[in-house]
N, C-alpha and C. Protein backbone atom coordinates (compact mmCIF):
# COMPACT_ATOMS: atom_id res chain seq x y z
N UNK A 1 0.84 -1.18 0.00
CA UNK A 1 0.00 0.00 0.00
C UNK A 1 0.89 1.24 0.00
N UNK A 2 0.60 2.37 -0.79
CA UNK A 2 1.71 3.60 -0.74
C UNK A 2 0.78 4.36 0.08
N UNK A 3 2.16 4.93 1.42
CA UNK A 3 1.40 6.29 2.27
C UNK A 3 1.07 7.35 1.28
N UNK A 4 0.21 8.12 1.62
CA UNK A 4 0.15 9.89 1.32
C UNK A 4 1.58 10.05 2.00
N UNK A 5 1.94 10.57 1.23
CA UNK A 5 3.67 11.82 2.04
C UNK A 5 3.17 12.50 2.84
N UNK A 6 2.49 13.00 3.29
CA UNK A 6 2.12 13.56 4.71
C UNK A 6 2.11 12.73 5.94
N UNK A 7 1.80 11.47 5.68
CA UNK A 7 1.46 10.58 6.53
C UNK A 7 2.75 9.97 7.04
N UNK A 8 3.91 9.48 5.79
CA UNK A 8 5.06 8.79 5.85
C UNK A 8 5.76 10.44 6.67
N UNK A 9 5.71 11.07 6.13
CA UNK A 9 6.19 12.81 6.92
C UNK A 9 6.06 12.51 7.92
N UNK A 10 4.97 12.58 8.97
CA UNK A 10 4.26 12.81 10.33
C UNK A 10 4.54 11.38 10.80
N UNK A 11 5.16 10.37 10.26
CA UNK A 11 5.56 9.19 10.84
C UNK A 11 6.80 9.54 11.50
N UNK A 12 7.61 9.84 10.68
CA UNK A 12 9.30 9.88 10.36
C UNK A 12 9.34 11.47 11.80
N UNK A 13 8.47 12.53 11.51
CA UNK A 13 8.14 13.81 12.68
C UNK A 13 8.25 13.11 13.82
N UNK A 14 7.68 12.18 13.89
CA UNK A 14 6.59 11.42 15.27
C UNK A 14 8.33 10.72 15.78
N UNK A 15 9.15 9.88 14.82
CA UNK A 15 10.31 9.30 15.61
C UNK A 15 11.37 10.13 15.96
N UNK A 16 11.36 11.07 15.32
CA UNK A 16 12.55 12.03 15.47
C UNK A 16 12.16 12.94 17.12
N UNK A 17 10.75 13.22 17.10
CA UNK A 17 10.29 13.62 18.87
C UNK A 17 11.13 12.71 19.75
N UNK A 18 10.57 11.12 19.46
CA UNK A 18 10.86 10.15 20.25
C UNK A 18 12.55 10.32 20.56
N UNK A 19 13.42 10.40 19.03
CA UNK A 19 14.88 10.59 19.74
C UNK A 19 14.79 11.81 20.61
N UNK A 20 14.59 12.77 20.18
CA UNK A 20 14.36 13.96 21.05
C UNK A 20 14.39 13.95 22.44
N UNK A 21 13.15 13.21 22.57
CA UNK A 21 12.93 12.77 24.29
C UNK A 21 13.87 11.71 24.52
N UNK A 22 14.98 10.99 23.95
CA UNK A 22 15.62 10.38 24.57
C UNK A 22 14.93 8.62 25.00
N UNK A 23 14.40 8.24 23.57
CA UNK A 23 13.61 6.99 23.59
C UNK A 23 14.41 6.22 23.21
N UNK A 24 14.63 4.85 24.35
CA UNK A 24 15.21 3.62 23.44
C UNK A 24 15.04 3.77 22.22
N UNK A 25 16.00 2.68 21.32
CA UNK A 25 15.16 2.89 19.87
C UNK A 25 14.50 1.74 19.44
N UNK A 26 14.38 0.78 20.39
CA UNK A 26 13.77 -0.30 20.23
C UNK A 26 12.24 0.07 20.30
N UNK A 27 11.82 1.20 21.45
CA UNK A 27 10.83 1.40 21.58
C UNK A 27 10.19 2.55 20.19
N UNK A 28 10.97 3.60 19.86
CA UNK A 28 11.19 4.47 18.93
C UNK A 28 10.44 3.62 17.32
N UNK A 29 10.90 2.07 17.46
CA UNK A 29 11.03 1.04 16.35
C UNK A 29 9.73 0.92 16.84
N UNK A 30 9.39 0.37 17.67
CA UNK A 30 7.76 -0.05 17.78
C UNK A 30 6.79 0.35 17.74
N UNK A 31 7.05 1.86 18.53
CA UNK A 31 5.69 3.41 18.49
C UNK A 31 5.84 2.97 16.82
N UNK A 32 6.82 3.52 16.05
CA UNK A 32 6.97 4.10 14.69
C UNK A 32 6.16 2.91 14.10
N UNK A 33 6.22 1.65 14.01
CA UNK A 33 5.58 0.72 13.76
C UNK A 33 4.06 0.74 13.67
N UNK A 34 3.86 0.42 14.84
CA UNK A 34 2.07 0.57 15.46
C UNK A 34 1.92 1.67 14.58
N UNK A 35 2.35 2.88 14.60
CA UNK A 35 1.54 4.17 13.75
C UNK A 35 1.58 3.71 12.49
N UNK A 36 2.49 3.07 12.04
CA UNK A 36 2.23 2.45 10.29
C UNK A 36 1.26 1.71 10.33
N UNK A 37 1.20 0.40 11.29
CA UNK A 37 -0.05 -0.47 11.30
C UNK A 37 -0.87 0.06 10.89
N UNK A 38 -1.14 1.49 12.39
CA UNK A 38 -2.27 1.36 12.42
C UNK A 38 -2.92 2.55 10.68
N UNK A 39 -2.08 3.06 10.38
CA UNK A 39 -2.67 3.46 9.07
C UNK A 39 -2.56 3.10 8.02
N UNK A 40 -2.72 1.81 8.21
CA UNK A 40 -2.39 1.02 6.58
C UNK A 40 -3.90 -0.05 7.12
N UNK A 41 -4.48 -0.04 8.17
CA UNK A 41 -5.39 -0.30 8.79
C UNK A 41 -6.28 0.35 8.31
N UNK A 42 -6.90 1.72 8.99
CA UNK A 42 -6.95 2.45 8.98
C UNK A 42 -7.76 2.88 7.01
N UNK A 43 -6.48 2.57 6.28
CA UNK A 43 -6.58 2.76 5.02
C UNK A 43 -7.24 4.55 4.59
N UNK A 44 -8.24 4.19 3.87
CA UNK A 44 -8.76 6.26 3.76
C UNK A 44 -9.90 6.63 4.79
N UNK A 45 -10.05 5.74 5.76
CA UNK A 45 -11.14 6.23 6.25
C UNK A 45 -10.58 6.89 7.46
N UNK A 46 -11.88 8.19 8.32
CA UNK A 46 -11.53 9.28 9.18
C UNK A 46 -11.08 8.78 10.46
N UNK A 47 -10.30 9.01 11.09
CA UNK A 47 -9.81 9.12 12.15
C UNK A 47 -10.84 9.30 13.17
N UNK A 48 -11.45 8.20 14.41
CA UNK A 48 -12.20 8.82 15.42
C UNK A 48 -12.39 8.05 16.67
N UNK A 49 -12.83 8.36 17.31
CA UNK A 49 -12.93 7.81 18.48
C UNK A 49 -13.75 5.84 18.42
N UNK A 50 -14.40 6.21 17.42
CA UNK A 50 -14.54 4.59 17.01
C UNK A 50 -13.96 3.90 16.46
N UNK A 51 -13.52 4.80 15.54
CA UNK A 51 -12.24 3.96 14.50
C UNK A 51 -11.02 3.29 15.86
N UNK A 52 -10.71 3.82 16.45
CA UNK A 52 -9.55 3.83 17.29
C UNK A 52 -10.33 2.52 18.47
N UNK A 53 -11.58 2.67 18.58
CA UNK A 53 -11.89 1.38 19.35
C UNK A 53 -12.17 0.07 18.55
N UNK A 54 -12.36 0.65 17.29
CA UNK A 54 -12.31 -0.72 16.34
C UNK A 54 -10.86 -1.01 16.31
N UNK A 55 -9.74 -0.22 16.08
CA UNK A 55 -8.34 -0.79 15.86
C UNK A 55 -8.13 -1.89 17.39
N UNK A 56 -8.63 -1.36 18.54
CA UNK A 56 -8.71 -1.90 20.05
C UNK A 56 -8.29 -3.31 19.58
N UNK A 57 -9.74 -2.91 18.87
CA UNK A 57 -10.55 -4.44 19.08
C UNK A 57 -9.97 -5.16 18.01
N UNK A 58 -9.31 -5.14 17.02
CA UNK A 58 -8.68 -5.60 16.03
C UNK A 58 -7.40 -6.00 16.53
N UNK A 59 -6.61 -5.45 17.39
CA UNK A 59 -5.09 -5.52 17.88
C UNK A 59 -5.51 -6.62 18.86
N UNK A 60 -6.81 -6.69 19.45
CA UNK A 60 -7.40 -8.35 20.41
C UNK A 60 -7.30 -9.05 19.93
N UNK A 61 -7.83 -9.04 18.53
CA UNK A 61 -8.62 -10.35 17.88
C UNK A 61 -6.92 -10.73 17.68
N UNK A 62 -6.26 -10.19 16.96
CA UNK A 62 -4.93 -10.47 16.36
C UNK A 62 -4.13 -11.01 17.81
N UNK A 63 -4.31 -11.27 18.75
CA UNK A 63 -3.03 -11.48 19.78
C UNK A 63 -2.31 -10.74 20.00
């Protein structure tokens, strides 16, 4: 699946905070991860407070 460049942007934003604050990078590797998951998940639909309890519930079903 290809990100929007905004998205792969605000990924790559999101790990460079993490060095910032002085994050393992193991952990740095995993946040950065989960945020890809979860928008390749995700796919074009809006961002919301259900969407985010459906991912919940999707990251259950998966183990």
């Amino acid at each position: 699946m290809e990100y929007r460049t905004s998205t792969v942007e605000k990924i790559r934003e999101f790990s460079r905070y993490l060095r910032e604050e002085e994050r393992e990078t193991a952990t740095i590797d995993k946040y950065s991860r989960d945020v890809k998951d979860f928008f390749i998940w995700l796919k074009d639909r809006e961002i919301s407070r259900e969407r985010m309890g459906e991912w919940r519930g999707y990251l259950l079903q998966a183990g």
